[in-house]
Protein backbone atom coordinates (compact mmCIF):
# COMPACT_ATOMS: atom_id res chain seq x y z
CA UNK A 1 3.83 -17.70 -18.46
CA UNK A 2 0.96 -15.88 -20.35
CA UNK A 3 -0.39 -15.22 -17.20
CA UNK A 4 2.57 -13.41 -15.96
CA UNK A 5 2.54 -10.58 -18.52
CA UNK A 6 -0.92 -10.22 -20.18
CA UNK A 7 -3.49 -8.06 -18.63
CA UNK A 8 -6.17 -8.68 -20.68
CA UNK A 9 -7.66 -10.97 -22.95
CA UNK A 10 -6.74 -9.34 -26.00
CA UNK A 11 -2.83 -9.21 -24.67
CA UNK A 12 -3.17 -13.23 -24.20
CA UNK A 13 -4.42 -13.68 -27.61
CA UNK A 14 -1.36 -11.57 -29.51
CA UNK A 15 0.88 -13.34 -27.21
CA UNK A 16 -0.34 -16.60 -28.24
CA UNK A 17 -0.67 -15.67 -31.98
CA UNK A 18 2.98 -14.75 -31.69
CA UNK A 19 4.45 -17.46 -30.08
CA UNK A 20 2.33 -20.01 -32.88
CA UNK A 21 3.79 -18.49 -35.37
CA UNK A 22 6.97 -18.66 -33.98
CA UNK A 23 6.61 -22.70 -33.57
CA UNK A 24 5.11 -22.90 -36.99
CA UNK A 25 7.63 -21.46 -38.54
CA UNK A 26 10.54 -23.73 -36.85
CA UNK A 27 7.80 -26.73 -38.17
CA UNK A 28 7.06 -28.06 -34.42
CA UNK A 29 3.91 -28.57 -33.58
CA UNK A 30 3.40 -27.33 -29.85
CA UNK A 31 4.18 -24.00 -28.16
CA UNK A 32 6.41 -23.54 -25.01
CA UNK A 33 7.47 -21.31 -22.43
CA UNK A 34 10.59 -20.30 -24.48
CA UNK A 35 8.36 -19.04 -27.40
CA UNK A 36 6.31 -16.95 -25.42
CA UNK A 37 9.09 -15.48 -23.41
CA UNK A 38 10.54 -14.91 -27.22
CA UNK A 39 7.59 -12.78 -27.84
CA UNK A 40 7.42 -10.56 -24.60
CA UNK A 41 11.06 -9.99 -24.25
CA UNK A 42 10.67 -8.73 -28.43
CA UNK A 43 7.90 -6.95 -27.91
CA UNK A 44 9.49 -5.56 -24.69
CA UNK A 45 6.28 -6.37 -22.60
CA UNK A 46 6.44 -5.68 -18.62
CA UNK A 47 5.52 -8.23 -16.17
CA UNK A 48 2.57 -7.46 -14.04
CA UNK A 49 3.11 -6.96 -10.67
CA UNK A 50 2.62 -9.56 -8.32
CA UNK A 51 2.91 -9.03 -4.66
CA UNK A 52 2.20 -10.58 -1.71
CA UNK A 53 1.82 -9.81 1.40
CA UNK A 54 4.88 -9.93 4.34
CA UNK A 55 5.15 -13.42 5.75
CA UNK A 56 4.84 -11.53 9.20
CA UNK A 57 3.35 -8.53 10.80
CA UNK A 58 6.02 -5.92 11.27
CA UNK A 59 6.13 -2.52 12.92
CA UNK A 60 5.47 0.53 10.84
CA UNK A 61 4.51 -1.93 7.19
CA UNK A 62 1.45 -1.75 6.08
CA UNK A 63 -0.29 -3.55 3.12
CA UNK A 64 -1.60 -0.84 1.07
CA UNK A 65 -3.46 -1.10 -1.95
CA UNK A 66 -3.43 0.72 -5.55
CA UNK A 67 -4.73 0.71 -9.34
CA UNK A 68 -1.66 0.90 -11.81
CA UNK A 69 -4.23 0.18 -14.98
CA UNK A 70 -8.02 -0.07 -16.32
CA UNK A 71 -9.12 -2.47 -13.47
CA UNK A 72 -5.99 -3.33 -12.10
CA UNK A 73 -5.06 -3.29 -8.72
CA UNK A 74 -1.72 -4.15 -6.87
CA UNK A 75 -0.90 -4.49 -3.41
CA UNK A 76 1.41 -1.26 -1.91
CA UNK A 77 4.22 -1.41 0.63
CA UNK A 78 3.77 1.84 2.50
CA UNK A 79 6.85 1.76 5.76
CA UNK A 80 7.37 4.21 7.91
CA UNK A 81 10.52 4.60 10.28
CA UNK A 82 9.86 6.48 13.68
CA UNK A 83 13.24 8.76 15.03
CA UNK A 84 12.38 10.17 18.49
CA UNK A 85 13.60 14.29 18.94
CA UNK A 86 13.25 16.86 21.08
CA UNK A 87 11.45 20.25 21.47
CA UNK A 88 8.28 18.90 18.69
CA UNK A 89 11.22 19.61 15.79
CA UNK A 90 10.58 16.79 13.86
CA UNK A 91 10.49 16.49 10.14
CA UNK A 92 9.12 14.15 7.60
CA UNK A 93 11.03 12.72 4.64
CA UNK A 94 8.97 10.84 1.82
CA UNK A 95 10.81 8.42 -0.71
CA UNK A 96 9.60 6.31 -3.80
CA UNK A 97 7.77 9.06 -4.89
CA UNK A 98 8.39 12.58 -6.69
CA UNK A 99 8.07 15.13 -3.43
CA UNK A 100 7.53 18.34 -6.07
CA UNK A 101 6.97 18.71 -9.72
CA UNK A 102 8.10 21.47 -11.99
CA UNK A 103 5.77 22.45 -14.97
CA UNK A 104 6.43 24.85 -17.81
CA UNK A 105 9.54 26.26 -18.89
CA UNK A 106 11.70 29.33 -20.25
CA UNK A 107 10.28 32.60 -18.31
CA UNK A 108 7.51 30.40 -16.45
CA UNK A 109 7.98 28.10 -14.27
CA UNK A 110 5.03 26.34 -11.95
CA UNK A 111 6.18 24.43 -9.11
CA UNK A 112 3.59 22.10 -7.15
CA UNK A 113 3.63 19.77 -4.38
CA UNK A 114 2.79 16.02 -5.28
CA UNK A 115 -0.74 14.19 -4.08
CA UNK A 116 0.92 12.37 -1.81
CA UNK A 117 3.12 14.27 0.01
CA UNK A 118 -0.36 16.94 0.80
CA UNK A 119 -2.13 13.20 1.95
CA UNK A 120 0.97 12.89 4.30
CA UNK A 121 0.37 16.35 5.74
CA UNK A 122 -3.45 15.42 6.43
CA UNK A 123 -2.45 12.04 8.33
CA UNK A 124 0.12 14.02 10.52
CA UNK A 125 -2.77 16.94 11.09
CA UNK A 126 -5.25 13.78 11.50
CA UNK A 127 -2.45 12.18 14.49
CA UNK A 128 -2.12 15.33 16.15
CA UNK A 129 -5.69 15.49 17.06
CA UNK A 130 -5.49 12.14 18.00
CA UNK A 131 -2.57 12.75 20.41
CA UNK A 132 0.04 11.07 18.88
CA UNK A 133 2.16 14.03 18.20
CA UNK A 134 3.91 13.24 15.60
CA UNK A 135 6.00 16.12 15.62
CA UNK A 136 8.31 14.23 17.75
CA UNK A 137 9.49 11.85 15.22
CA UNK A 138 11.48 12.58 12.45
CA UNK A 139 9.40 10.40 10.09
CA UNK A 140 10.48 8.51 6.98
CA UNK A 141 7.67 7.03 4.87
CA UNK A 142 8.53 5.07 1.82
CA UNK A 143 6.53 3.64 -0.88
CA UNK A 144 9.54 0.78 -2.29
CA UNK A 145 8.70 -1.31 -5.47
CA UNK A 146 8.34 1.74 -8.08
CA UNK A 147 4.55 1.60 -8.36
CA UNK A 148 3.05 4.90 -8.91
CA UNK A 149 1.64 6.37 -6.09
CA UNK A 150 -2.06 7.98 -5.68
CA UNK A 151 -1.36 9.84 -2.47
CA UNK A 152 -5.29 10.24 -0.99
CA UNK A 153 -6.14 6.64 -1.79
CA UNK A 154 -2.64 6.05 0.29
CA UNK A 155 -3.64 8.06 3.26
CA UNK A 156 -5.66 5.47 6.03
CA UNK A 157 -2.31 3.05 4.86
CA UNK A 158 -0.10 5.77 5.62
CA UNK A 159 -1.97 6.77 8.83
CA UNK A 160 -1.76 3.27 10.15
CA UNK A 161 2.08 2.73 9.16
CA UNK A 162 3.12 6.40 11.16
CA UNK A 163 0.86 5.24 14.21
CA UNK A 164 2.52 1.58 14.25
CA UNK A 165 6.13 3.24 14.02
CA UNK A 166 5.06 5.97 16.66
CA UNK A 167 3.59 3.34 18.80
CA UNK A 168 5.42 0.65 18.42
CA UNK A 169 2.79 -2.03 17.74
CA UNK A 170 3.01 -4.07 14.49
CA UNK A 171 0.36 -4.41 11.74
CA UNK A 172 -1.28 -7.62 10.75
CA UNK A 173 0.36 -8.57 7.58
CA UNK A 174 -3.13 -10.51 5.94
CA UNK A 175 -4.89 -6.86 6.03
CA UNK A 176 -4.93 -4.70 3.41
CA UNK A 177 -6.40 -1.22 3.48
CA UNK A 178 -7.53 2.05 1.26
CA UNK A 179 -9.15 4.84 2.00
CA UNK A 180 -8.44 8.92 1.62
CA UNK A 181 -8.15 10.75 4.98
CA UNK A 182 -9.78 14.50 5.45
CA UNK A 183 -7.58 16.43 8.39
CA UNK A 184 -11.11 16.32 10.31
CA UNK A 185 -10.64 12.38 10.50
CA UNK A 186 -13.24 10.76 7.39
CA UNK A 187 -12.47 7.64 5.16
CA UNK A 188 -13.14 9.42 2.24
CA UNK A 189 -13.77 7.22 -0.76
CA UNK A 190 -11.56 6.37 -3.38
CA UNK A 191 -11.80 4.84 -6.74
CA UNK A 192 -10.71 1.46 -8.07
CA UNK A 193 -11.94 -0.68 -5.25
CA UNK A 194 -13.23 -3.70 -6.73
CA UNK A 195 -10.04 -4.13 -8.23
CA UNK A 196 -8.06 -3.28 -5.41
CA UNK A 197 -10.22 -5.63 -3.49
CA UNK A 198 -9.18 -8.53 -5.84
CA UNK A 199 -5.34 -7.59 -5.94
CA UNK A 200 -5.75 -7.99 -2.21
CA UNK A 201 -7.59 -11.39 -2.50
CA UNK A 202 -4.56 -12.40 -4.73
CA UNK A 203 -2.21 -11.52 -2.62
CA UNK A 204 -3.11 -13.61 0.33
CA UNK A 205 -4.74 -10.60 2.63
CA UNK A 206 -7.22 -11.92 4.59
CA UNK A 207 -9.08 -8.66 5.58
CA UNK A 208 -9.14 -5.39 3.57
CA UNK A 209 -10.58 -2.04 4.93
CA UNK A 210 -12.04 0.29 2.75
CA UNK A 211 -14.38 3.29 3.51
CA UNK A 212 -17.94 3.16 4.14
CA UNK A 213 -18.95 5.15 0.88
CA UNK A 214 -17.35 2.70 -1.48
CA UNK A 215 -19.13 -0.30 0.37
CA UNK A 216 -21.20 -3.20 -2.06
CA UNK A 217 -23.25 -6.01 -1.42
CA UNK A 218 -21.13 -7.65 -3.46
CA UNK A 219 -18.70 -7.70 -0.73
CA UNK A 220 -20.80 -9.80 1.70
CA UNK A 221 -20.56 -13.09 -0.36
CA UNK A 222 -16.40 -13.38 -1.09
CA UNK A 223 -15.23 -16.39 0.54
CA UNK A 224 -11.71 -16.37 2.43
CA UNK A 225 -11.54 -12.76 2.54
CA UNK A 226 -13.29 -10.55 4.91
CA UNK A 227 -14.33 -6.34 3.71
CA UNK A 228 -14.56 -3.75 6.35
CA UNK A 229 -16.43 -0.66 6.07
CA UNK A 230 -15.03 2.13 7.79
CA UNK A 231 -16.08 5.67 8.26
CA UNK A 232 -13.31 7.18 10.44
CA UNK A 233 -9.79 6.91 11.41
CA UNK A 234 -10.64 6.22 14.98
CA UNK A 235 -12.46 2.74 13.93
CA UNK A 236 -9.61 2.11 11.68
CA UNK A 237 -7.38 2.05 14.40
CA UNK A 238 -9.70 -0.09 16.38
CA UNK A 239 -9.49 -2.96 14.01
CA UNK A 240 -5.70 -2.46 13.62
CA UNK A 241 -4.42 -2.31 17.19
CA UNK A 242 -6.79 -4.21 19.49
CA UNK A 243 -6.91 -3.31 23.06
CA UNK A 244 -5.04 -6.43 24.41
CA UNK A 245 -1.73 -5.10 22.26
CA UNK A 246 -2.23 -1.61 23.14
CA UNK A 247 -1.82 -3.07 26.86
CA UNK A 248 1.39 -5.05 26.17
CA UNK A 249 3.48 -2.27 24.58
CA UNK A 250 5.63 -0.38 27.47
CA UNK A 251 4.79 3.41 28.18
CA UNK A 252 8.28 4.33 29.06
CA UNK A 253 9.65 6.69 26.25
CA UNK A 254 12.41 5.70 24.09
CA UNK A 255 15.74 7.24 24.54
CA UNK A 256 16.69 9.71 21.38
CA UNK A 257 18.38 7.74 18.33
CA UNK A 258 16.30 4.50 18.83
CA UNK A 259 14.58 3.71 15.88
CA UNK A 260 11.21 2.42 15.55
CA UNK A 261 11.70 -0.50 12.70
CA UNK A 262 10.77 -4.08 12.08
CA UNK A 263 14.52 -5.48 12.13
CA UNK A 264 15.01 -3.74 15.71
CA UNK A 265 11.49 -4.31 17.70
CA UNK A 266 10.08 -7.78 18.30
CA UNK A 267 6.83 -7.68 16.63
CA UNK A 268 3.85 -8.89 18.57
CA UNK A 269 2.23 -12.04 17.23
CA UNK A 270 -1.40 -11.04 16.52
CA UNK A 271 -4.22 -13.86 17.41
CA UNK A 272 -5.46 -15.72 14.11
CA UNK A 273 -9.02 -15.08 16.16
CA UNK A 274 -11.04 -11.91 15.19
């Protein structure tokens, strides 16, 4: 139970405190669950968040990874939904996260564009000089689960997510990825990895990409979970969609109105192999 809502030592050790007191004051002589969910619920103290990853892979979901605290990390649900049009007019619609910001007030106002909606814009510039031409999709990526969003460290999981809806392939649900992608292609690096390395440990991910910059030897000795160095979006992809599932996937293009989504595509069940 202590577990569940501390986040550091010191956080145990109030919680604990509280909760004695609590016991010694009613004269018993042991502490339970009840007293410490006395204290939290008192002092109004939020659980942490603890994710796991999807029991399946699943077209367009795709285990990112975040830092919500001082070396804390948490795994992030980053979906896309793929809409077919016509003529290259299609759009892009992010949820979960604020799209614009206003700052300022009375005769000034400064309006900006959120970090992760300007990471989305360098993943679709990224897929269109991949050929994946994304501008014939109206798009929907959402972040669900509230967790707030750095959008670079977001964009090789969002680059994956609008290449599984585009392409129909689904994306193994024990990896985990982070990264920043530059419109010329680069895993950039980001910050936080250790812990986000660990949150992805924790959540039952059994591989986790992150870019080549933010690579340590430390990484070589974890056991049951398996860090991959990447440099570029193209060997991203590699490692995501094997060959053998690029070849089962049909070529024929979908009619307009058919949606690329988990609950209407058979997902492909990925070998347990590398």
């Amino acid at each position: 139970m202590v577990k569940k809502y501390a986040t550091n030592g010191r956080e145990a050790v109030n919680v604990i405190q509280l909760a004695a007191g609590l016991a010694l004051s009613e004269k018993r002589s042991e502490i339970t669950a009840a007293d410490v969910e006395w204290v939290v619920n008192s002092s109004q103290i939020p659980p942490r968040p603890d994710r796991k990853v999807p029991s399946a892979p699943q077209i367009g979901l795709v285990n990112g990874l975040a830092v919500y605290g001082p070396n804390m990390g948490t795994l992030l649900e980053i979906e896309v939904s793929a809409i077919p049009v016509k003529n290259g007019k299609g759009q892009y619609t992010i949820t979960g996260v604020v799209d614009e910001e206003e700052l300022g007030g009375g005769q000034r106002t400064l309006r900006r564009k959120s970090m992760a909606k300007g990471s989305v814009e360098n993943v679709l510039t990224v897929l269109r000089r991949l050929d994946m031409k994304p501008e014939n999709y109206d798009l929907h990526i959402n972040f669900p689960g509230g967790t707030p969003i750095d959008g670079p460290s977001a964009g090789v999981a969002m680059a994956t997510a609008i290449a599984s809806a585009i392409k129909g392939i689904p994306v193994d649900n024990k990896l985990a990825m982070t990264g920043e992608v530059s419109i010329h292609g680069n895993v950039k690096p980001v910050g936080g990895v250790l812990a986000k390395v660990e949150a992805a440990f924790q959540a039952g991910a059994e591989r986790v990409i992150v870019p080549k910059e933010n690579w340590q030897a430390i990484f070589e000795d974890l056991q049951g979970l398996k860090v991959i160095p990447c440099e570029r979006v193209e060997e991203v992809f590699d490692i995501v969609f094997p060959a053998e599932h690029k070849a089962s996937i049909p070529v024929e293009t979908p009619a307009a109105g058919d949606v690329y989504i988990a609950s209407n595509l058979p997902y492909l069940q990925a070998d347990s192999a590398e």
